[in-house]
Protein backbone atom coordinates (compact mmCIF):
# COMPACT_ATOMS: atom_id res chain seq x y z
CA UNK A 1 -7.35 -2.66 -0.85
CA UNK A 2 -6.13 -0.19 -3.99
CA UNK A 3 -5.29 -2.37 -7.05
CA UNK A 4 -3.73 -1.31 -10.01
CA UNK A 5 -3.28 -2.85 -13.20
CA UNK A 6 -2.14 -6.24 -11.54
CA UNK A 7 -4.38 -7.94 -9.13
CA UNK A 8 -0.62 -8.32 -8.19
CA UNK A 9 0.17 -5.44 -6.79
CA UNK A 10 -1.01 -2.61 -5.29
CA UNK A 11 -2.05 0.69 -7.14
CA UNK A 12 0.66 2.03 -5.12
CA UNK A 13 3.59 -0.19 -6.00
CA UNK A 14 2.59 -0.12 -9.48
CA UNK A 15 2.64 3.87 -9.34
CA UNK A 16 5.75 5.32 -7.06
CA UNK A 17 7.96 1.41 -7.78
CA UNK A 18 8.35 -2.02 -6.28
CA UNK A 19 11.09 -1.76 -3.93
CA UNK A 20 11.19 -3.45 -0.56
CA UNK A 21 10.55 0.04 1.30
CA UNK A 22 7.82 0.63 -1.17
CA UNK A 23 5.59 -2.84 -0.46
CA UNK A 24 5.99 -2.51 3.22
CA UNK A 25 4.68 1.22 2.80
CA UNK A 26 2.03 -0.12 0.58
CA UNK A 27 0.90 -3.14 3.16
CA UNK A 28 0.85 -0.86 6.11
CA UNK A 29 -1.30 2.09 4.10
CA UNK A 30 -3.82 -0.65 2.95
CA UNK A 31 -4.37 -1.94 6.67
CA UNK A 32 -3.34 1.37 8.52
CA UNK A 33 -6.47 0.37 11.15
CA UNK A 34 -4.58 -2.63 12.34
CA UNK A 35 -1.56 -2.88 13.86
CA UNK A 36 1.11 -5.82 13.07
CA UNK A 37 4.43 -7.84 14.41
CA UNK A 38 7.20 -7.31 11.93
CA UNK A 39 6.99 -10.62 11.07
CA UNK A 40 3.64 -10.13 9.54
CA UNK A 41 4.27 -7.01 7.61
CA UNK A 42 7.29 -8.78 6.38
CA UNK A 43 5.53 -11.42 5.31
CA UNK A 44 2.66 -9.87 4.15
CA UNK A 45 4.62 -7.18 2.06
CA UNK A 46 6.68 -10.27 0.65
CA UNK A 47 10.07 -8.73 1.94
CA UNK A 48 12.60 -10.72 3.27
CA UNK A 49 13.18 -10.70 7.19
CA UNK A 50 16.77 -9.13 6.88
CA UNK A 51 15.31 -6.76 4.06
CA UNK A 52 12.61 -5.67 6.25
CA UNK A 53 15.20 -4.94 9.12
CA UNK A 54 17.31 -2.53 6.89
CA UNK A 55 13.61 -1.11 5.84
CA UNK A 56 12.60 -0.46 9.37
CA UNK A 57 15.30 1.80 10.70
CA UNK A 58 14.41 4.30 7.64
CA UNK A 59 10.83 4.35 8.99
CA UNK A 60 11.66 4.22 12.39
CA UNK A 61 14.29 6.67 11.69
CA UNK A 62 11.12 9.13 9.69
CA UNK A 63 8.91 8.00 12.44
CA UNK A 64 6.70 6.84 9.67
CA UNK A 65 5.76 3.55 12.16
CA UNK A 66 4.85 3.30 15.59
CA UNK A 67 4.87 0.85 18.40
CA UNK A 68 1.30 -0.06 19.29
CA UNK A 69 1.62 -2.86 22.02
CA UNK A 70 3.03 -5.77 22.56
CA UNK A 71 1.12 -9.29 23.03
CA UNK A 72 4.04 -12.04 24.48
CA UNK A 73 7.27 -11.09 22.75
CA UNK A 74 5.92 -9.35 19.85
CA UNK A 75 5.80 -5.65 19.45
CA UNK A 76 2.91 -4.11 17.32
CA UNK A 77 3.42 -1.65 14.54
CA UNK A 78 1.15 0.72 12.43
CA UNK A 79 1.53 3.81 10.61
CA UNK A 80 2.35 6.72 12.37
CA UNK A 81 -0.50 9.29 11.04
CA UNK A 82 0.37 12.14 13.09
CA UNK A 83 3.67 11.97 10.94
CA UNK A 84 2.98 14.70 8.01
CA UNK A 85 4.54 12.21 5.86
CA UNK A 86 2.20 9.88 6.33
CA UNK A 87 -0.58 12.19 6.00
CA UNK A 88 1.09 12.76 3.01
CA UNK A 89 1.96 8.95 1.44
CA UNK A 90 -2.25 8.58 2.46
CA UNK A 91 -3.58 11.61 0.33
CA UNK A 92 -1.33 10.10 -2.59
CA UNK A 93 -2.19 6.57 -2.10
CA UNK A 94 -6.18 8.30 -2.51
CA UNK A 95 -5.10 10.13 -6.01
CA UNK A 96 -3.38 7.20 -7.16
CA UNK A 97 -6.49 4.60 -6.29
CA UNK A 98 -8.25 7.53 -7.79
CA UNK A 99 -6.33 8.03 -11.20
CA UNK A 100 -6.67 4.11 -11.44
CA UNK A 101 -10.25 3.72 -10.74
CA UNK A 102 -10.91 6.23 -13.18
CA UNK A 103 -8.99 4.59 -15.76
CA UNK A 104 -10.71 0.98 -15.05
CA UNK A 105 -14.06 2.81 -15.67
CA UNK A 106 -12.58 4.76 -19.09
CA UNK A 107 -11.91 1.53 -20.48
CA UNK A 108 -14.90 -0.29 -18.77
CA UNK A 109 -16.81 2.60 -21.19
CA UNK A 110 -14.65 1.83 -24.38
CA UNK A 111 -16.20 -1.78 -23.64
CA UNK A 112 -19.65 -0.67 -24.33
CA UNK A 113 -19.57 1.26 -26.68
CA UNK A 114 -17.78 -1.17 -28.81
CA UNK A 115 -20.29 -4.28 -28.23
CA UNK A 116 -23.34 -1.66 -28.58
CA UNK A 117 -22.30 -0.24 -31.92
CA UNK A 118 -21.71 -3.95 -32.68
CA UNK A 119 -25.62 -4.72 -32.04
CA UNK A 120 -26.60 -1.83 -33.64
C-alpha cells in the first residue's frame, strides 16, 4: 500500500486531494488484484453508502470499474485496466509512491548525517 506523509492516508489522497471520488480511486488502485462488493470499497475507502452511490455512476459512467462476479446478491467490482484512464491514474499512483519514497529516504539521509557529525 503507497503511504504518504500520514500513515493516514494514502500517497495518493495526500497528492491529487481527499474527496470521496478520490479515496475510493485510491482503495481500488491499492488492491486492483482483488475484486470487492460496494459495500466493502465503501467501507474500506471510508465513504458513506449514499456518497459512494453518487461516486459510482461517475466511474461506471468512465468505465473506470468493472463487474467481476457476483457471489449471492453481491456484485464484484475492480478497476477496469483496459480503461486508458486507469492505465493512466496507475502510472501516476507509481510517480507519486515514487516522489514520496524518495522524499522519506532524503530525509531518512538528513538523519544521518546529523547524528554522525554529532559523534564525530
Amino acid at each position: 500500500m503507497s503511504r504518504g506523509p500520514s500513515s493516514e492516508q494514502s500517497s495518493f489522497v495526500s497528492a491529487i486531494g481527499n474527496t470521496p471520488f478520490i479515496r475510493v480511486i485510491s482503495f481500488l488502485l491499492e488492491n486492483r488484484i482483488f475484486d470487492y462488493s460496494k459495500t466493502d470499497i465503501a467501507k474500506n475507502a471510508e465513504v458513506g453508502w449514499s456518497t459512494l452511490h453518487r461516486v459510482w455512476k461517475k466511474l461506471e459512467e468512465l468505465n473506470i470499474v468493472k463487474q467481476t462476479r457476483t457471489v449471492g446478491k453481491s456484485k464484484m467490482y475492480k478497476l477496469n485496466e483496459k480503461n486508458p484512464i486507469v492505465r493512466k491514474m496507475i502510472e501516476i499512483d507509481a510517480k507519486i509512491s515514487e516522489y514520496y519514497a524518495d522524499k522519506i529516504a532524503e530525509n531518512e539521509l538528513k538523519i544521518l548525517r546529523i547524528k554522525n557529525k554529532k559523534i564525530i
